[in-house]
C-alpha atoms as a PDB file:
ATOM      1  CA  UNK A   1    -143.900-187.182 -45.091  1.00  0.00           C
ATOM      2  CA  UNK A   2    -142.615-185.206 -42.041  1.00  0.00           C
ATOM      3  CA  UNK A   3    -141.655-187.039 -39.073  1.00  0.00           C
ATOM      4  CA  UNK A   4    -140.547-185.925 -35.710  1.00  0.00           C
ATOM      5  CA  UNK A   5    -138.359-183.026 -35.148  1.00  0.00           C
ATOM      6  CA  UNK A   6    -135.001-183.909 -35.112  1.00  0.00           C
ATOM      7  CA  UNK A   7    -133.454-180.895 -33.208  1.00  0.00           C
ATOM      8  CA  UNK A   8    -133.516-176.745 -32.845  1.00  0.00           C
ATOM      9  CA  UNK A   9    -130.139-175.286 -34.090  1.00  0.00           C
ATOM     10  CA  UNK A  10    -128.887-172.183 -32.128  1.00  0.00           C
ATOM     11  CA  UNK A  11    -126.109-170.646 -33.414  1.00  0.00           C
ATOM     12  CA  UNK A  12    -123.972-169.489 -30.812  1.00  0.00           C
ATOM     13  CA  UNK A  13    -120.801-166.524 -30.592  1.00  0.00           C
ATOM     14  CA  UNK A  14    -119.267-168.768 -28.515  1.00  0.00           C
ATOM     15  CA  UNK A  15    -119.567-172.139 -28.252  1.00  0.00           C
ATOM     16  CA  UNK A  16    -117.673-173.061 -24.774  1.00  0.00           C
ATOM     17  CA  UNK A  17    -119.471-170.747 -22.650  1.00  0.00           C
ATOM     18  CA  UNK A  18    -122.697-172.282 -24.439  1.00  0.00           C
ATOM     19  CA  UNK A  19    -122.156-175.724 -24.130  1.00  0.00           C
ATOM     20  CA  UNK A  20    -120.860-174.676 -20.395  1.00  0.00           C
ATOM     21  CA  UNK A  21    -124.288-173.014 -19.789  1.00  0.00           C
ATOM     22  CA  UNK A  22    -126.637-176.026 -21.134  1.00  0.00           C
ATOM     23  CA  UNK A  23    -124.538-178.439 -19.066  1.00  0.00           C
ATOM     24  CA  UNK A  24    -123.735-176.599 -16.108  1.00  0.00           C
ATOM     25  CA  UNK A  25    -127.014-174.322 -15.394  1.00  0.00           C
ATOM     26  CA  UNK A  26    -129.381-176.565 -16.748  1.00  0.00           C
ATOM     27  CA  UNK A  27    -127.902-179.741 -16.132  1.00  0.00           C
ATOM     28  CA  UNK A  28    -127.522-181.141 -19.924  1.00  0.00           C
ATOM     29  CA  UNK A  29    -125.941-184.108 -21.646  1.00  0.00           C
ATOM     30  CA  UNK A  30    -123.135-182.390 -23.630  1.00  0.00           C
ATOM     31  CA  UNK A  31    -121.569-184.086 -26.214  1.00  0.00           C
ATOM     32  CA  UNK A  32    -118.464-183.154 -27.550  1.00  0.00           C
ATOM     33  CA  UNK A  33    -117.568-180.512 -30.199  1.00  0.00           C
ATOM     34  CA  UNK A  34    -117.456-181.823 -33.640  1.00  0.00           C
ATOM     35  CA  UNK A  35    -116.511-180.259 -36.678  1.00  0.00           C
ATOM     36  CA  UNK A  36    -118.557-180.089 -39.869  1.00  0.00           C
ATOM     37  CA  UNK A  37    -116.229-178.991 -42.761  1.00  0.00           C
ATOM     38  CA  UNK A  38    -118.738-179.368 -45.816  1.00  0.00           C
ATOM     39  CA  UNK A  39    -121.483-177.257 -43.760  1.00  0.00           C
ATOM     40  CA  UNK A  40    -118.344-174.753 -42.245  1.00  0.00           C
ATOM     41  CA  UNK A  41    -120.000-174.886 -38.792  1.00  0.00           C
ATOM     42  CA  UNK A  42    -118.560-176.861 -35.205  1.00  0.00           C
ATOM     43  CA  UNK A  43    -121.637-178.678 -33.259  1.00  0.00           C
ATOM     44  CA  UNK A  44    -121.992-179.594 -30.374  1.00  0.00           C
ATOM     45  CA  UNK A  45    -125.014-181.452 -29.355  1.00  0.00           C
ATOM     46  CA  UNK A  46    -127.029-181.358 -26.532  1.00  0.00           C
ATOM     47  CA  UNK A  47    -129.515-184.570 -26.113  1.00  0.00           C
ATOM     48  CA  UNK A  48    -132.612-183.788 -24.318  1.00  0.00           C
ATOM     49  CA  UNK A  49    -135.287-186.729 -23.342  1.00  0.00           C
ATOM     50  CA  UNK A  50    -137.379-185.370 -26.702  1.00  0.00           C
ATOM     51  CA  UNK A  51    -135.324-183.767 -29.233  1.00  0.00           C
ATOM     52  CA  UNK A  52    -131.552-182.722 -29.530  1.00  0.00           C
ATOM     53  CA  UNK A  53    -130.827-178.476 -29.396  1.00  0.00           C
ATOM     54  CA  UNK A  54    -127.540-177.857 -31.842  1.00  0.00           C
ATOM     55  CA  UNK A  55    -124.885-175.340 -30.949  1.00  0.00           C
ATOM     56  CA  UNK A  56    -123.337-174.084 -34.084  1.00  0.00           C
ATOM     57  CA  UNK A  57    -120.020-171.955 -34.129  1.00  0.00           C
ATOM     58  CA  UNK A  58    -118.641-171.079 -37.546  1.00  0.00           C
ATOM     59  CA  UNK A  59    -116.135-172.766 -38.814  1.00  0.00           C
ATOM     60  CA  UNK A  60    -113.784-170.997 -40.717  1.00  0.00           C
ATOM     61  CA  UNK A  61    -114.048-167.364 -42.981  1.00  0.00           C
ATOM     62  CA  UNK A  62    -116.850-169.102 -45.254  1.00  0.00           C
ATOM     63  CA  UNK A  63    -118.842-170.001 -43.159  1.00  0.00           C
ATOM     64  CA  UNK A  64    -122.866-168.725 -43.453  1.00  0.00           C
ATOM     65  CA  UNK A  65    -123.017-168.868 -39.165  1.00  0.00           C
ATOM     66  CA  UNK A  66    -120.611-165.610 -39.991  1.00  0.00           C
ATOM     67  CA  UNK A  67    -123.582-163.872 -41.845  1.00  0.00           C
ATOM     68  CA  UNK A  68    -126.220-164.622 -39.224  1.00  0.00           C
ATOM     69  CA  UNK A  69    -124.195-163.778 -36.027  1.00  0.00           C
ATOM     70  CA  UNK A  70    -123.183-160.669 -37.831  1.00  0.00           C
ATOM     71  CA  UNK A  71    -127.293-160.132 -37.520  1.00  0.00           C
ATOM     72  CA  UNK A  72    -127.360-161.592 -34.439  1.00  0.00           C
ATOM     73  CA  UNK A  73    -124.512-160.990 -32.354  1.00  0.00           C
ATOM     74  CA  UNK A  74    -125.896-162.721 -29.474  1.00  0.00           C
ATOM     75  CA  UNK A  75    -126.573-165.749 -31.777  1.00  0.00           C
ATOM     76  CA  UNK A  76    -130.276-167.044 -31.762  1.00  0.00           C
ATOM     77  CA  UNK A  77    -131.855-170.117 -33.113  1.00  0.00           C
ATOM     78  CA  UNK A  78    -130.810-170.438 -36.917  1.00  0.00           C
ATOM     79  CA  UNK A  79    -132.855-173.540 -38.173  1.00  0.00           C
ATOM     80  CA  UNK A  80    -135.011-176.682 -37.536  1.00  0.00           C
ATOM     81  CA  UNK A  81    -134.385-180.042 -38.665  1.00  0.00           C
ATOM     82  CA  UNK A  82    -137.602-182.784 -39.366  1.00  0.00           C
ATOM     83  CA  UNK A  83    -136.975-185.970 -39.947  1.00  0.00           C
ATOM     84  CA  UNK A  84    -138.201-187.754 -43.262  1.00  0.00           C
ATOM     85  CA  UNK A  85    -138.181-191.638 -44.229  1.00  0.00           C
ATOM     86  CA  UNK A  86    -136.771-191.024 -47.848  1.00  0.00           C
ATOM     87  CA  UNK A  87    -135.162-187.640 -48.263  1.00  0.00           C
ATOM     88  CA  UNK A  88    -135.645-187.979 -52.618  1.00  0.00           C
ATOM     89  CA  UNK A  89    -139.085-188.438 -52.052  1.00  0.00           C
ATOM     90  CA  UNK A  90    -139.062-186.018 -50.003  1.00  0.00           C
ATOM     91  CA  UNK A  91    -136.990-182.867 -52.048  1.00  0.00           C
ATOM     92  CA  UNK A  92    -139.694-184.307 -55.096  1.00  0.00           C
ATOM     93  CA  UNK A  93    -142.563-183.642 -53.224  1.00  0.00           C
ATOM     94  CA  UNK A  94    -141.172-180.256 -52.111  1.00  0.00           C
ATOM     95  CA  UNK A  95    -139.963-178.824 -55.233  1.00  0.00           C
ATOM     96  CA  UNK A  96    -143.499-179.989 -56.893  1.00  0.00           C
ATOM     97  CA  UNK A  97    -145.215-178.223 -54.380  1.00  0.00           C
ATOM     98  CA  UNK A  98    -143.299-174.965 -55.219  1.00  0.00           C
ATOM     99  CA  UNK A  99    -140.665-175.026 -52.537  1.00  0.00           C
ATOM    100  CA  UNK A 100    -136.807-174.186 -52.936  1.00  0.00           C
ATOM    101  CA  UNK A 101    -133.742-176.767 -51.796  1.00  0.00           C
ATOM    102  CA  UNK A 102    -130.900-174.500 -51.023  1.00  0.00           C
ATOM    103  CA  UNK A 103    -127.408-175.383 -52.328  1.00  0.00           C
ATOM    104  CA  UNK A 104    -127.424-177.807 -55.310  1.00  0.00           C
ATOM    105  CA  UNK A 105    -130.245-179.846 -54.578  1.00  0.00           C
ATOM    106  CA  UNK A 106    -128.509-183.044 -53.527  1.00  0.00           C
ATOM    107  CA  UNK A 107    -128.319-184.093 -50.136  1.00  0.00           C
ATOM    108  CA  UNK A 108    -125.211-183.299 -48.062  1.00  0.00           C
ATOM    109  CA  UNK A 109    -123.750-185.855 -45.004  1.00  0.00           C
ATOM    110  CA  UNK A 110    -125.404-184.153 -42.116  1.00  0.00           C
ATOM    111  CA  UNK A 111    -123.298-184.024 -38.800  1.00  0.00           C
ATOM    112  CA  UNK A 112    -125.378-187.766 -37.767  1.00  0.00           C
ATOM    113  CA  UNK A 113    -123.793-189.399 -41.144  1.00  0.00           C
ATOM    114  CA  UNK A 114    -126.981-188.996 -42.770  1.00  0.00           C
ATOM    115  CA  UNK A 115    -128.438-187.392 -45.513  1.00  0.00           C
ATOM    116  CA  UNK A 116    -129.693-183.605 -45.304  1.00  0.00           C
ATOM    117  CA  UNK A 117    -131.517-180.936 -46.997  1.00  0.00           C
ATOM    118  CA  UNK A 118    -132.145-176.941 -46.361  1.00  0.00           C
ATOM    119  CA  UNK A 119    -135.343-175.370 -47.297  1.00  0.00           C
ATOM    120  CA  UNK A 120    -135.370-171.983 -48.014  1.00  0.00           C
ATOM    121  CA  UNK A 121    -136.658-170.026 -45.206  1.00  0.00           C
ATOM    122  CA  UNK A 122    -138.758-167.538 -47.738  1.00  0.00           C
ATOM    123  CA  UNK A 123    -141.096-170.392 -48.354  1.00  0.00           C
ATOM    124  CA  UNK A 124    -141.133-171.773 -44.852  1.00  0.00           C
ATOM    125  CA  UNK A 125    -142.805-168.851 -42.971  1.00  0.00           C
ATOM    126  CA  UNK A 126    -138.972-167.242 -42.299  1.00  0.00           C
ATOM    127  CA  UNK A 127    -137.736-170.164 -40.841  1.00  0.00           C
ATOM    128  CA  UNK A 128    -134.868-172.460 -42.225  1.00  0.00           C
ATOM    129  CA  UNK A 129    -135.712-176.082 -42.204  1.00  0.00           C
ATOM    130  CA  UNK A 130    -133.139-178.793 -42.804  1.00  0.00           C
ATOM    131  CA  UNK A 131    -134.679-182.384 -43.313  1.00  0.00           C
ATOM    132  CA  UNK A 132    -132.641-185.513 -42.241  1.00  0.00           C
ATOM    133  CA  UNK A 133    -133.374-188.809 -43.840  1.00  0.00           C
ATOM    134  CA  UNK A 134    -133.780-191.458 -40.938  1.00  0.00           C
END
C-alpha cells in the first residue's frame, strides 16, 4: 500500500529566511510560496533529487502551524507525507486496522492538486503522516 515518501514538512517561524537558507546555503531549487487556504498553511517547496522538504508558515489565526510553533518556536519538522495508489483503499485499510484519519475522513486537495489524508500521530509512533494519492 505505501509507496515512496513524498516529502518531510518543516514548519518554519519564518518562511523567507527559510526558503533563503535552503536556496542560498545549501544551494536548493526553491519554488515559490503558495498558499493553502483549506489546510491554513503557505508552502513553499523545495525539490531535492529524492524527495521534496515542505516549508509551512501559518496562514492566518486558525491555522494548526500556530499550535505547533507555539511548541516549537524554532519550528521543526511537523509531518511526513507517503504516497499511495488509491487513497479510499487506502483510509479502508487504515481505519480496519485500528488507525485514526484526522478531520472528517474525506480526502482534502493537497497543495499538488491531489488527494490527501492525516493520520493521527498517536497511532503512528508520534509522528503525523499525511498520505497523497498518486
Amino acid at each position: 500500500m505505501i509507496g515512496r515518501l513524498n516529502h518531510v514538512a518543516i514548519a518554519v517561524p519564518d518562511l523567507t529566511a527559510a526558503a533563503d537558507q535552503y536556496r542560498n546555503a545549501l544551494g536548493a531549487k526553491v519554488g515559490a510560496p503558495q498558499d493553502e487556504p483549506d489546510h491554513g498553511v503557505t508552502v513553499i517547496f523545495i525539490e531535492l533529487p529524492n524527495t521534496k522538504i515542505e516549508l509551512l508558515y501559518p496562514l492566518g489565526e486558525d491555522s494548526p502551524i500556530n499550535g505547533f510553533l507555539e511548541k516549537n518556536p524554532s519550528g521543526g519538522i511537523h509531518h511526513i507525507c507517503y504516497e499511495v495508489d488509491d487513497i479510499m483503499a487506502a483510509r479502508d485499510h487504515l481505519v480496519s486496522s485500528g488507525a485514526r484519519v484526522l478531520g472528517s475522513g474525506e480526502p482534502k486537495i493537497g497543495a499538488h492538486g491531489k488527494p490527501v489524508l492525516f493520520l493521527h500521530p498517536k497511532d503512528f509512533n508520534g509522528c503525523l503522516v499525511e498520505l497523497e494519492q498518486v
